[in-house]
PDB file of N, CA and C in Angstrom:
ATOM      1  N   UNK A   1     -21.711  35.950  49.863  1.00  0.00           N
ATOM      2  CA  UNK A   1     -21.798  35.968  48.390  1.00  0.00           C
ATOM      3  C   UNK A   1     -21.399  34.607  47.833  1.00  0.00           C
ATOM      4  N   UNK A   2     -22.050  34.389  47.028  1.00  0.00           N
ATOM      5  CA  UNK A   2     -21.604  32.766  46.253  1.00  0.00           C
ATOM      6  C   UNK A   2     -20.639  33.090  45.404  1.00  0.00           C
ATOM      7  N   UNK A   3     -19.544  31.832  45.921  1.00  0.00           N
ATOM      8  CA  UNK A   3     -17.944  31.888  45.070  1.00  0.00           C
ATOM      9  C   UNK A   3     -18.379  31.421  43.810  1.00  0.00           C
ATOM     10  N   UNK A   4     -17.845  32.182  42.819  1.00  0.00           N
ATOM     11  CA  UNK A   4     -17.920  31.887  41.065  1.00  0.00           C
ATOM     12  C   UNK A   4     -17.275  30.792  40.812  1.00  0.00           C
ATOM     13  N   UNK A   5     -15.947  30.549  41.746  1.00  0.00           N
ATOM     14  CA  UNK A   5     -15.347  29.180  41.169  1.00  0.00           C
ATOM     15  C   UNK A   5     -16.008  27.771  41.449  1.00  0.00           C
ATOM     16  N   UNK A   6     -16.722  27.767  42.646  1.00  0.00           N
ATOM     17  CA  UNK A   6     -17.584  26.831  42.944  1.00  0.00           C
ATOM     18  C   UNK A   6     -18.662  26.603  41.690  1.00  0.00           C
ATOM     19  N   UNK A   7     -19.516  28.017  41.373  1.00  0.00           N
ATOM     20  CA  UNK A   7     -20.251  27.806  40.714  1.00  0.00           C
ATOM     21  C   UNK A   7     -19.809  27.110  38.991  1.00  0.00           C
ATOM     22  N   UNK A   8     -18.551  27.690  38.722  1.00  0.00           N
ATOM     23  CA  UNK A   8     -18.295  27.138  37.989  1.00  0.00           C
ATOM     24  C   UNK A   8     -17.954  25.530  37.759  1.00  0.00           C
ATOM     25  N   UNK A   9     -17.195  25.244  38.705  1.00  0.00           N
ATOM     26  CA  UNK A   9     -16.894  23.561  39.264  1.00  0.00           C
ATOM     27  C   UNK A   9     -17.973  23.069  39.148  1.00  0.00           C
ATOM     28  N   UNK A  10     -19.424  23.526  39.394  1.00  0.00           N
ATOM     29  CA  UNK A  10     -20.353  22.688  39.367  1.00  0.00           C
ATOM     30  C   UNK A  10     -21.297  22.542  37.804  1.00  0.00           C
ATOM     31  N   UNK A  11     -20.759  23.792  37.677  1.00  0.00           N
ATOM     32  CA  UNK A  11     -21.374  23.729  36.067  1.00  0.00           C
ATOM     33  C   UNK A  11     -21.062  23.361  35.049  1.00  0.00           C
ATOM     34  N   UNK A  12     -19.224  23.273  35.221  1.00  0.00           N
ATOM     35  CA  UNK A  12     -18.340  21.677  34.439  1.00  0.00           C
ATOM     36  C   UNK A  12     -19.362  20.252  34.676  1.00  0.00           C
ATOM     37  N   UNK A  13     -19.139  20.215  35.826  1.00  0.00           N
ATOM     38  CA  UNK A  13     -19.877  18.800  35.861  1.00  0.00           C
ATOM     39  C   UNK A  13     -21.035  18.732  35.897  1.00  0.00           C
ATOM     40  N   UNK A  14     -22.148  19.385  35.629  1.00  0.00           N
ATOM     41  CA  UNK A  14     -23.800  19.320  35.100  1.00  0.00           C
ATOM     42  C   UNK A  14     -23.248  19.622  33.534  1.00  0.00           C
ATOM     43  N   UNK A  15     -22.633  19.994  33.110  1.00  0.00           N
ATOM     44  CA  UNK A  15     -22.340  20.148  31.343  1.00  0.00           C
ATOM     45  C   UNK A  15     -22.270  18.908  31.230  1.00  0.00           C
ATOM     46  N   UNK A  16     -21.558  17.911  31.849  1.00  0.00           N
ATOM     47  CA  UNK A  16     -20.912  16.681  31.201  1.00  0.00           C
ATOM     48  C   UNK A  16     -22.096  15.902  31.626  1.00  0.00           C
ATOM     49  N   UNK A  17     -22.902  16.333  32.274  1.00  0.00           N
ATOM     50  CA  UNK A  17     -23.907  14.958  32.500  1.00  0.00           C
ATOM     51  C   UNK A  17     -25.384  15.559  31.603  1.00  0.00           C
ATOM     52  N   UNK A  18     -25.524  16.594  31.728  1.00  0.00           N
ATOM     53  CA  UNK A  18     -26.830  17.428  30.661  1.00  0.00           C
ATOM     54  C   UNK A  18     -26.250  18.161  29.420  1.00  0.00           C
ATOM     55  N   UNK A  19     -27.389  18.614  28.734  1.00  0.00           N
ATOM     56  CA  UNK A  19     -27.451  19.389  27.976  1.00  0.00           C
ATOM     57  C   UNK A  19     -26.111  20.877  28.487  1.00  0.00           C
ATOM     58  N   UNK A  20     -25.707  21.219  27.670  1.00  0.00           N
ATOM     59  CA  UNK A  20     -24.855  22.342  27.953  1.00  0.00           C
ATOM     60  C   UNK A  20     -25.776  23.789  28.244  1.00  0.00           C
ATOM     61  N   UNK A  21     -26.772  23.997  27.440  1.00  0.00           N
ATOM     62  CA  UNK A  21     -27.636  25.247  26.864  1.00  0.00           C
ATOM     63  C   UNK A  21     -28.447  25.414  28.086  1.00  0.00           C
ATOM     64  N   UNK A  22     -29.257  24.872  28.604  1.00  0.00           N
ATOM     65  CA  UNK A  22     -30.217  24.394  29.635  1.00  0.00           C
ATOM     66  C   UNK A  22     -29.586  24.932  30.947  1.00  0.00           C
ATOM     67  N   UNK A  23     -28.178  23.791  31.166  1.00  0.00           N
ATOM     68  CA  UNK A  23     -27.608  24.411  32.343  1.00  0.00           C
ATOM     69  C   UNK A  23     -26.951  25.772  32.408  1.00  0.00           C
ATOM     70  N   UNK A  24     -26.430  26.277  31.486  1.00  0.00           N
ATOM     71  CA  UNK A  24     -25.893  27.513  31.453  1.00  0.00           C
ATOM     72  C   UNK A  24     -26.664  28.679  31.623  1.00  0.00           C
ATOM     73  N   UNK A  25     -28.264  28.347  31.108  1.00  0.00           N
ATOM     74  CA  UNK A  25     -29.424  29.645  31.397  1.00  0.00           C
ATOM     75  C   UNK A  25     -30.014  29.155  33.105  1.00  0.00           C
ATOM     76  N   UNK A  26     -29.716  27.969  33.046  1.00  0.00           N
ATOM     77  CA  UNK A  26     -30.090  27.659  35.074  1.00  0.00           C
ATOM     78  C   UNK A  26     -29.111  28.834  35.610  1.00  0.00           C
ATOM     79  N   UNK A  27     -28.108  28.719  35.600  1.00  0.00           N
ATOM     80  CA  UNK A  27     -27.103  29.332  36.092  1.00  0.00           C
ATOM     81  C   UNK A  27     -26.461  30.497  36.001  1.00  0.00           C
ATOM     82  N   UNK A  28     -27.141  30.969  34.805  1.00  0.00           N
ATOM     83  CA  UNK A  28     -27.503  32.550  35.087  1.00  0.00           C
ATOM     84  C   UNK A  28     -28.836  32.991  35.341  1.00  0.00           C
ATOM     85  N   UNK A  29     -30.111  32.024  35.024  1.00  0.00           N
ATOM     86  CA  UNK A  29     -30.726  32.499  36.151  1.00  0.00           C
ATOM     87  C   UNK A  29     -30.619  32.879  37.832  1.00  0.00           C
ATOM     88  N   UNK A  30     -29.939  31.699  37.956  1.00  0.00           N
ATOM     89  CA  UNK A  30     -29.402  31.701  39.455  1.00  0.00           C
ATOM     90  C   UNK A  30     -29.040  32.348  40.067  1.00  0.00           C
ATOM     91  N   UNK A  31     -27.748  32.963  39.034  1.00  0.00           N
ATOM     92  CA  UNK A  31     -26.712  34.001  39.450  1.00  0.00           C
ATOM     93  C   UNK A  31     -27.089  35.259  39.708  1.00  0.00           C
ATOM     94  N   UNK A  32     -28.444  35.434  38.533  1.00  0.00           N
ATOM     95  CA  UNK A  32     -29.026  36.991  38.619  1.00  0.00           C
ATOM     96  C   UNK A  32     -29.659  36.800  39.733  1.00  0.00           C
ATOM     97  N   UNK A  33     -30.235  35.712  40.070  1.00  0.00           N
ATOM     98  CA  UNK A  33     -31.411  35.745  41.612  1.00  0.00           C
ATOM     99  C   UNK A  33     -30.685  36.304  42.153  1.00  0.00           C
ATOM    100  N   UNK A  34     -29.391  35.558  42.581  1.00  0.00           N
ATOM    101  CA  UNK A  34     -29.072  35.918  44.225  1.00  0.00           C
ATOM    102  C   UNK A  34     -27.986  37.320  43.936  1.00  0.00           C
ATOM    103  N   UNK A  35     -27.688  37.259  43.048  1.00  0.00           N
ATOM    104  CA  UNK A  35     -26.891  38.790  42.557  1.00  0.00           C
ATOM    105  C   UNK A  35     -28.030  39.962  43.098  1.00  0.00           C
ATOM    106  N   UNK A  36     -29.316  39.711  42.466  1.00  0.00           N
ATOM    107  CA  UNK A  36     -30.012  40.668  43.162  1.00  0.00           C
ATOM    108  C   UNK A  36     -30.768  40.793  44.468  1.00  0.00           C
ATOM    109  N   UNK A  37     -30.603  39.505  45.436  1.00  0.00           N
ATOM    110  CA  UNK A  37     -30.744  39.487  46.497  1.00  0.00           C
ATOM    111  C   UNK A  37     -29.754  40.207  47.236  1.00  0.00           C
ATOM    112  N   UNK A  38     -28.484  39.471  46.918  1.00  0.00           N
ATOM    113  CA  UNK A  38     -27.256  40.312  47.693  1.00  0.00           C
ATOM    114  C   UNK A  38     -27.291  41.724  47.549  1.00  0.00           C
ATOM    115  N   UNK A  39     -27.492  42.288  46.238  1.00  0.00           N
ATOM    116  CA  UNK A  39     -27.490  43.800  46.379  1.00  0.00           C
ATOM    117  C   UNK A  39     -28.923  44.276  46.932  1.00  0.00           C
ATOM    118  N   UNK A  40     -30.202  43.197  46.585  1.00  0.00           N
ATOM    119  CA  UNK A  40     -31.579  43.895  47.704  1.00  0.00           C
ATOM    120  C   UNK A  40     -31.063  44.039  49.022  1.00  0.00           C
ATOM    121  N   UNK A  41     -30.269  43.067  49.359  1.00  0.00           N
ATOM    122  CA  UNK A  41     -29.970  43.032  50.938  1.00  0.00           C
ATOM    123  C   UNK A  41     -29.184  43.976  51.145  1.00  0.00           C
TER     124      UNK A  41
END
């Protein structure tokens, strides 16, 4: 399962270099992908 704190650590630092709005819907896109991979699996 992907650690949230990682994901978060990384999404501090894509905020500070992009747009805030942009990365935050990447990253719950993301999250829902593999959220629903892990539970497909």
């Amino acid at each position: 399962m992907v650690d949230i704190l990682a994901w978060s650590s990384g999404a501090k630092t894509f905020a500070t270099r992009y747009r805030t709005l942009p990365v935050l819907v990447g990253i719950t896109i993301a999250t829902a992908a593999t959220h629903a991979v892990s539970v497909g699996v």
